[in-house]
Each structure stands twice: as structure tokens, then as C-alpha cells.
Protein backbone atom coordinates (compact mmCIF):
# COMPACT_ATOMS: atom_id res chain seq x y z
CA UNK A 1 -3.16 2.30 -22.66
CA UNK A 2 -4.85 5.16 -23.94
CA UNK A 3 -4.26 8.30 -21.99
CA UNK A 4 -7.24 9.70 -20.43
CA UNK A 5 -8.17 11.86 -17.43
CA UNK A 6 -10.40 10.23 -14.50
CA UNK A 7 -14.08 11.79 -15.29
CA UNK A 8 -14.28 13.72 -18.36
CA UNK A 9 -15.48 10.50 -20.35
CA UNK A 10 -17.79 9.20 -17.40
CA UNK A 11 -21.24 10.38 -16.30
CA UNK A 12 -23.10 9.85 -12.82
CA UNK A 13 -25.30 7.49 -15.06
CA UNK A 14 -21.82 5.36 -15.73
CA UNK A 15 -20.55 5.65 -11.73
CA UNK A 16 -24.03 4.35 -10.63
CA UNK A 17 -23.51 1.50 -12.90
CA UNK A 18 -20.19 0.53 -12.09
CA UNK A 19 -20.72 0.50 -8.26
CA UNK A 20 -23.78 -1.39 -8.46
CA UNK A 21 -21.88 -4.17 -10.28
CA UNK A 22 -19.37 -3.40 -7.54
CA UNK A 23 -21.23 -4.36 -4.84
CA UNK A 24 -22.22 -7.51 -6.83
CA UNK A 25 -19.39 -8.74 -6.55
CA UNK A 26 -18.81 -12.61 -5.45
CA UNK A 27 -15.03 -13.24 -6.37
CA UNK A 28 -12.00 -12.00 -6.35
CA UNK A 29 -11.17 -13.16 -10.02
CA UNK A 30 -14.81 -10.96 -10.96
CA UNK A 31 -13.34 -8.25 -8.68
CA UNK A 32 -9.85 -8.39 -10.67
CA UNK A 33 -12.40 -8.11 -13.77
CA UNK A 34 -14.02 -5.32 -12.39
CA UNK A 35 -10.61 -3.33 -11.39
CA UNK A 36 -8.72 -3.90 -14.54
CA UNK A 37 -12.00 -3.02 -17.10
CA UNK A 38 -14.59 -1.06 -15.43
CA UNK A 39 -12.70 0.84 -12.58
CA UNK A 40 -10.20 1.90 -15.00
CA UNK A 41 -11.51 5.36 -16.73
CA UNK A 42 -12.39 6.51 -13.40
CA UNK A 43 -9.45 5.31 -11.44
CA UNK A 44 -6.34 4.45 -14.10
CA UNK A 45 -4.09 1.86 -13.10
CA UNK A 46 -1.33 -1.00 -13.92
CA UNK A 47 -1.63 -2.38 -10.73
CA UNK A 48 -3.79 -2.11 -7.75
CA UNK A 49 -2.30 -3.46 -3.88
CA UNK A 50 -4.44 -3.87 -0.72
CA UNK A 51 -3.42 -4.27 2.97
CA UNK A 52 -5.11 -5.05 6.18
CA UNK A 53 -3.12 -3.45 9.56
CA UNK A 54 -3.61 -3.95 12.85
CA UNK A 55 -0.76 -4.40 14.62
CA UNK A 56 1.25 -4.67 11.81
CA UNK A 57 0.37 -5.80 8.34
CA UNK A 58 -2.35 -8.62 8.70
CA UNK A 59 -2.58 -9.53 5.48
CA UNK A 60 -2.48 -8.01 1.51
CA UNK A 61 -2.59 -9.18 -1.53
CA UNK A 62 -2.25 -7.79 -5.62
CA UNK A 63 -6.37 -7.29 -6.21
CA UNK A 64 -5.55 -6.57 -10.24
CA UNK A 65 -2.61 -6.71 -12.36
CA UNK A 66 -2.37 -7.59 -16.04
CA UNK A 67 -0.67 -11.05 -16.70
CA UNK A 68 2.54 -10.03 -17.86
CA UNK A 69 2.63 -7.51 -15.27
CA UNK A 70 2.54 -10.16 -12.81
CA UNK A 71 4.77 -12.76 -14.66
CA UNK A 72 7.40 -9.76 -14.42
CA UNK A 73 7.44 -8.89 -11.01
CA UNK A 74 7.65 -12.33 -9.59
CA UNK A 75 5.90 -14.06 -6.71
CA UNK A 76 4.94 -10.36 -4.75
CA UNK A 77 7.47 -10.83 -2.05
CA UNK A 78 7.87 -7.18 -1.75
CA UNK A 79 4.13 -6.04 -1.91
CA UNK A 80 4.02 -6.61 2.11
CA UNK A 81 7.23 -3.93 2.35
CA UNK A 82 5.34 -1.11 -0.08
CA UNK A 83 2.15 -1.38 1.58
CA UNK A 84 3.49 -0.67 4.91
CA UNK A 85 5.37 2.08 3.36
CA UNK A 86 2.22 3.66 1.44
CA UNK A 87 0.56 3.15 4.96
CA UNK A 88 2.76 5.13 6.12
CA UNK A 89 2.30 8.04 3.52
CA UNK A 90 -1.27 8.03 4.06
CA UNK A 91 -1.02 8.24 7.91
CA UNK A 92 1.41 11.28 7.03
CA UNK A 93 -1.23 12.55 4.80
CA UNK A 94 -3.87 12.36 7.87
CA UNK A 95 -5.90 9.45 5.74
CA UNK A 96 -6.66 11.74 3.33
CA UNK A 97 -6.05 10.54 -0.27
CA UNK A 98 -2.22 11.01 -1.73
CA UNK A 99 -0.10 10.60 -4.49
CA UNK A 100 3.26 8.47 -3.29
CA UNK A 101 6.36 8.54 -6.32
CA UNK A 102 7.95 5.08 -6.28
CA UNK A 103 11.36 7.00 -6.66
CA UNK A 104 13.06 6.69 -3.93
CA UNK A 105 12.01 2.86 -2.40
CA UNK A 106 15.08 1.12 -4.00
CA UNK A 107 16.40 1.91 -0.79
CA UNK A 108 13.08 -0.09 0.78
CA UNK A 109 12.64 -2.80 -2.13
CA UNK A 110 16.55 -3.17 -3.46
CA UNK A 111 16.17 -4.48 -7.24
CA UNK A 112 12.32 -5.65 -6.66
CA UNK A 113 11.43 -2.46 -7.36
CA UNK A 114 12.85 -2.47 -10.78
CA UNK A 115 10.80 -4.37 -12.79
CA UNK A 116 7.77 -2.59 -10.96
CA UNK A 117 9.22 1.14 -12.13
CA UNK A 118 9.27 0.21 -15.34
CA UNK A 119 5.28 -0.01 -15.69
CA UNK A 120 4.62 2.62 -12.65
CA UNK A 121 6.11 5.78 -11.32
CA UNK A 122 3.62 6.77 -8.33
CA UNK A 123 0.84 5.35 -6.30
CA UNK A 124 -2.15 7.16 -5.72
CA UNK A 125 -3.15 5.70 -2.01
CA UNK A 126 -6.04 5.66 0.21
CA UNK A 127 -7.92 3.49 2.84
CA UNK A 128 -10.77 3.01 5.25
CA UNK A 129 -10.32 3.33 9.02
CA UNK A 130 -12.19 0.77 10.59
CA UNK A 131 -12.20 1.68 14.64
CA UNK A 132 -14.61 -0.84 15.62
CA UNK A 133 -12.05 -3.11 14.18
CA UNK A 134 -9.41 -1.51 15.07
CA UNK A 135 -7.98 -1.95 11.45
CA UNK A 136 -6.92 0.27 8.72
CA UNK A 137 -7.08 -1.29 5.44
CA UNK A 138 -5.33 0.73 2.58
CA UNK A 139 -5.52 0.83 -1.21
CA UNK A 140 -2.93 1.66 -3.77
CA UNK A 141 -3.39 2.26 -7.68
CA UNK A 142 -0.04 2.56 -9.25
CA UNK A 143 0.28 3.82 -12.64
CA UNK A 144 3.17 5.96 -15.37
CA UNK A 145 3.08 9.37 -15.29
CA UNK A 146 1.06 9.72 -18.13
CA UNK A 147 -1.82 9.55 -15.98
CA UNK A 148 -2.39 13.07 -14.65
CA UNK A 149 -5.69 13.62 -12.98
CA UNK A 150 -6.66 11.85 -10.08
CA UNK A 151 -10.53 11.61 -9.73
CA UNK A 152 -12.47 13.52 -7.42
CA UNK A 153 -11.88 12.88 -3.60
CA UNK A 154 -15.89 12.07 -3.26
CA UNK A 155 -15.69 9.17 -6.45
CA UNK A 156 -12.41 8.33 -4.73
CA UNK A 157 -14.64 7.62 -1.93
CA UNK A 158 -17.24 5.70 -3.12
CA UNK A 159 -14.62 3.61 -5.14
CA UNK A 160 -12.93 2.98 -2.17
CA UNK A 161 -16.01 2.21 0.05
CA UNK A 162 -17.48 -0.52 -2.95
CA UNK A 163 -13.52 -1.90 -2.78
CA UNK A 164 -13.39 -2.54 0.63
CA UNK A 165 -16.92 -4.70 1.12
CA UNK A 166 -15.79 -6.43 -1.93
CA UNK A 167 -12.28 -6.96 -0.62
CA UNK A 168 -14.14 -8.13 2.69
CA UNK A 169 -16.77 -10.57 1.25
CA UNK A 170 -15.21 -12.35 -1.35
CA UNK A 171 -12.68 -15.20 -0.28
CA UNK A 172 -9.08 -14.98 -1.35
CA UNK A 173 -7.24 -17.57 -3.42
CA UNK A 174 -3.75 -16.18 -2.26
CA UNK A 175 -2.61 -13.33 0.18
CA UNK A 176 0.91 -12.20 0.84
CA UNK A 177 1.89 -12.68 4.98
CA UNK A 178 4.66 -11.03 6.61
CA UNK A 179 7.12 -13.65 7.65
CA UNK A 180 9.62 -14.05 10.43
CA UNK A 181 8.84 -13.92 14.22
CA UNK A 182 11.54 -11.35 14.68
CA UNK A 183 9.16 -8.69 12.58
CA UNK A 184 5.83 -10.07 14.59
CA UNK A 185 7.81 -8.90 17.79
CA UNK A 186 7.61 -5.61 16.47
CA UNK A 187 4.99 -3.10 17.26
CA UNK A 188 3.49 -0.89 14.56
CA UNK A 189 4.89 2.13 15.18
CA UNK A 190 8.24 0.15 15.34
CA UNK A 191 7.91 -1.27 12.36
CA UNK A 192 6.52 2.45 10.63
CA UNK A 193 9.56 4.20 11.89
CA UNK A 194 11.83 0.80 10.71
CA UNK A 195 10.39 1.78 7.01
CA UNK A 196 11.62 5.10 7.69
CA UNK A 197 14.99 4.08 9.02
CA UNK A 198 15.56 2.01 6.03
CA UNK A 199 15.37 5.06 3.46
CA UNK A 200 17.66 6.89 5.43
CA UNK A 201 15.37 8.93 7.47
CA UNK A 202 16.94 10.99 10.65
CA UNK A 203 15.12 10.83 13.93
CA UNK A 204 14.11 14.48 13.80
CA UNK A 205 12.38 13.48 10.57
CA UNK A 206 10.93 10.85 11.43
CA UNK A 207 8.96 12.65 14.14
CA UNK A 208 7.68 15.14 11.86
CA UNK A 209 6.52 12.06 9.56
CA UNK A 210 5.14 10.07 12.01
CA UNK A 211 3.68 13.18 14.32
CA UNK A 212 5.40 12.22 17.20
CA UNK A 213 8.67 13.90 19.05
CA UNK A 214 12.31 13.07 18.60
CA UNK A 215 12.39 11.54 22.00
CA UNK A 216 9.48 9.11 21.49
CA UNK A 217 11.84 8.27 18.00
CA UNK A 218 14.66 7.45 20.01
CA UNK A 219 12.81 5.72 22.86
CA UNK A 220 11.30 3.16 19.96
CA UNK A 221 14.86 2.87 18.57
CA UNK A 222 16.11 1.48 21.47
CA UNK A 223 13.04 -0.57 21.81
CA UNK A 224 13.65 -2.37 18.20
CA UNK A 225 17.42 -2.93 18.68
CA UNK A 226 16.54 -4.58 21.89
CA UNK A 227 14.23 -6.96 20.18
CA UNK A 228 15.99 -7.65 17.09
CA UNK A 229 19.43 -7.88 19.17
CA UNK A 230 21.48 -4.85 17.05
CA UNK A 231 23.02 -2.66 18.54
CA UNK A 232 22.63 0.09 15.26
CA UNK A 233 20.54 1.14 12.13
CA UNK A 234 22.65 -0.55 9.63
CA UNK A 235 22.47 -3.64 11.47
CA UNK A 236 18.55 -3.45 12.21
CA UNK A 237 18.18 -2.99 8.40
CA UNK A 238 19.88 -6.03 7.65
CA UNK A 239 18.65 -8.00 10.08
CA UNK A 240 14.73 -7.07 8.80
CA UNK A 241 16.45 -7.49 5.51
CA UNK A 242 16.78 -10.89 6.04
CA UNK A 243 13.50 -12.00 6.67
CA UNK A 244 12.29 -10.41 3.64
CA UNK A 245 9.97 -7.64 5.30
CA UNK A 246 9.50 -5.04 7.54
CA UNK A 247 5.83 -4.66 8.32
């Protein structure tokens, strides 16, 4: 893919044009369309992830991904897992738009994660807050390194904005669920500080992540071993591990 930054090729003619056949939008194989052609100078990507949270993940699904792409990362088992994890990052980032590196989840994703380095290196994430809802739903557009600039925070917006009602009116084909009534008996925070656990994250830091004090940490620790019947970290892990997600 050429290399190009997000707005130097673009005018506010072109970004009028492309949300307007944004909010036309009546499927999510047009909104795919859409993503992977016209979205694409102003907001480069290889891939681009959606999630729905409430208490937990609700629901998310891969909105646009070349073929191949999606031949070689298999059946999306582990987008559930990253999107709780870029959740997380943008929660950390007080919903404000922010670059997350993909170094660093093997830990999260084991060897999933492989195939999906090898055609992106970072995510740039953001998401709506929906308090009428009570939802947050939460966008990622991962992409190489090549591509440098991120656009504007107020195109970001309107992007974002068009996204979402599109993401809300059109009917999906397929969407990725969490599994496992073990993980549903988690809260959120549970399972946000579970995320944490599983990179190797100490309680301490996991406060300052999460904006909450050590004690709170440790008082939701002992809240998640009690409901997934561990009695430690490594056995938590495992267990969560097992079911094949932790959001």
C-alpha cells in the first residue's frame, strides 16, 4: 500500500463526500467497501475491529479486512481478547484517541497474534460513550509502521461518529461472542484488571492503569479467584485461558 499521511491528499470537499456516503450506508458488506476504499487516505488501515461493552464485551466483530488478511488470521477467536485490551488502553487514555503497539500481547493472544504482527504493529483506538446506553463501543484501525500520521482528532471524530450509526443500523452477518459462563460471571472491571494480570501487570500498576487504588486491585483479585475457583494468578490465567477469552 502506498505510504501516505492522513490529510495532505484530502480536502473538506473529499471528507464531506465520504461521510455523506457514510451515513448512506445499508450493509455491512457496503460498510466493509467503504472502510477498506474510501476511509483509507484519511484513516490508513489493514484491519479495522469494533466492540460493544457493557458489562463486559457484548458483542464485536472484524468491520474490514482484506481477504487474505482474513484467510490468515483464522476464524477471529482472539478479536474478543484485543478489544477488551484496546478498551482498556482507551479508558487509560481517558477516551481520548491513542495509539496501542501490538508488541507486547503475545502474552494476551499466545501465537494468534503472530500472523496478525506480521501485517500490523499498532492500533490507533477510539470509541463513543454512549451513557444513555450505558455502553461504550470502541474502534480500532491497525496498521505497519509505515503509517505515521494519525488524522486530526476532529476528522477522527466525525469518522468515528459516521462508524458508529453505520455499525448500529446495518445488520450483521457474523459477530464474535465471548464464550464460557465462567467469564460472564465476571464483572468488567474484573475482567479489565484479568487483561492486565495476564501481561504480567503488578497490583500497584494496575491501579495506576485502571485509576483505582491498590486495595480496590486486591479486593477484585480475591473477588475473581473466588469465582473462577483459583486460588492464584497463574491459575486464573489458565483457567480464562481455557475458555478462549477474557472479556
Amino acid at each position: 500500500m502506498k505510504e501516505r499521511t492522513s490529510n495532505l491528499t484530502c480536502n473538506e470537499a473529499d471528507l464531506v463526500r465520504v461521510l455523506t456516503r457514510g451515513a448512506a450506508l445499508a450493509t455491512r458488506a457496503e460498510l466493509a467497501h467503504w472502510l477498506q476504499h474510501d476511509v483509507q487516505p484519511w484513516i490508513p488501515h489493514q484491519m479495522l475491529l469494533w466492540a460493544e461493552f457493557r458489562d463486559g464485551i457484548d458483542d464485536c466483530a472484524v468491520l474490514s479486512a482484506p481477504a487474505h488478511l482474513r484467510d490468515s488470521i483464522g476464524g477471529g477467536a482472539w478479536v474478543p481478547k484485543l478489544m477488551a485490551y484496546f478498551a482498556d488502553c482507551w479508558i487509560a487514555a481517558q477516551h481520548t484517541p491513542t495509539r496501542v503497539p501490538l508488541a507486547g500481547c503475545e502474552a494476551l493472544l499466545g501465537p494468534d497474534i503472530k500472523a496478525l504482527q506480521q501485517r500490523a504493529r499498532s492500533a490507533l483506538v477510539h470509541g463513543v460513550v454512549d451513557r444513555h446506553a450505558g455502553t461504550r463501543r470502541v474502534f480500532a484501525a491497525l496498521g505497519p509502521d509505515y503509517f505515521q500520521a494519525d488524522p486530526a482528532t476532529g476528522t477522527l471524530k466525525l469518522f468515528i461518529s459516521v462508524l458508529d450509526s453505520a455499525v448500529r443500523s446495518t445488520p450483521a452477518p457474523v459477530a464474535f461472542h465471548a464464550d464460557g459462563a465462567v467469564c460472564r460471571a465476571l464483572s468488567e472491571r474484573e475482567r479489565q484488571i484479568m487483561h492486565w494480570i495476564a501481561l504480567g501487570k503488578t497490583n500497584p500498576e494496575i491501579g495506576c492503569i485502571l485509576h483505582i487504588s491498590e486495595f480496590t486491585v486486591k479486593n477484585h483479585i480475591k473477588s475473581i479467584f473466588a469465582k473462577l475457583d483459583v486460588s492464584n494468578r497463574a491459575q486464573a490465567v489458565a483457567k480464562l485461558n481455557r475458555v478462549n477469552t477474557y472479556a
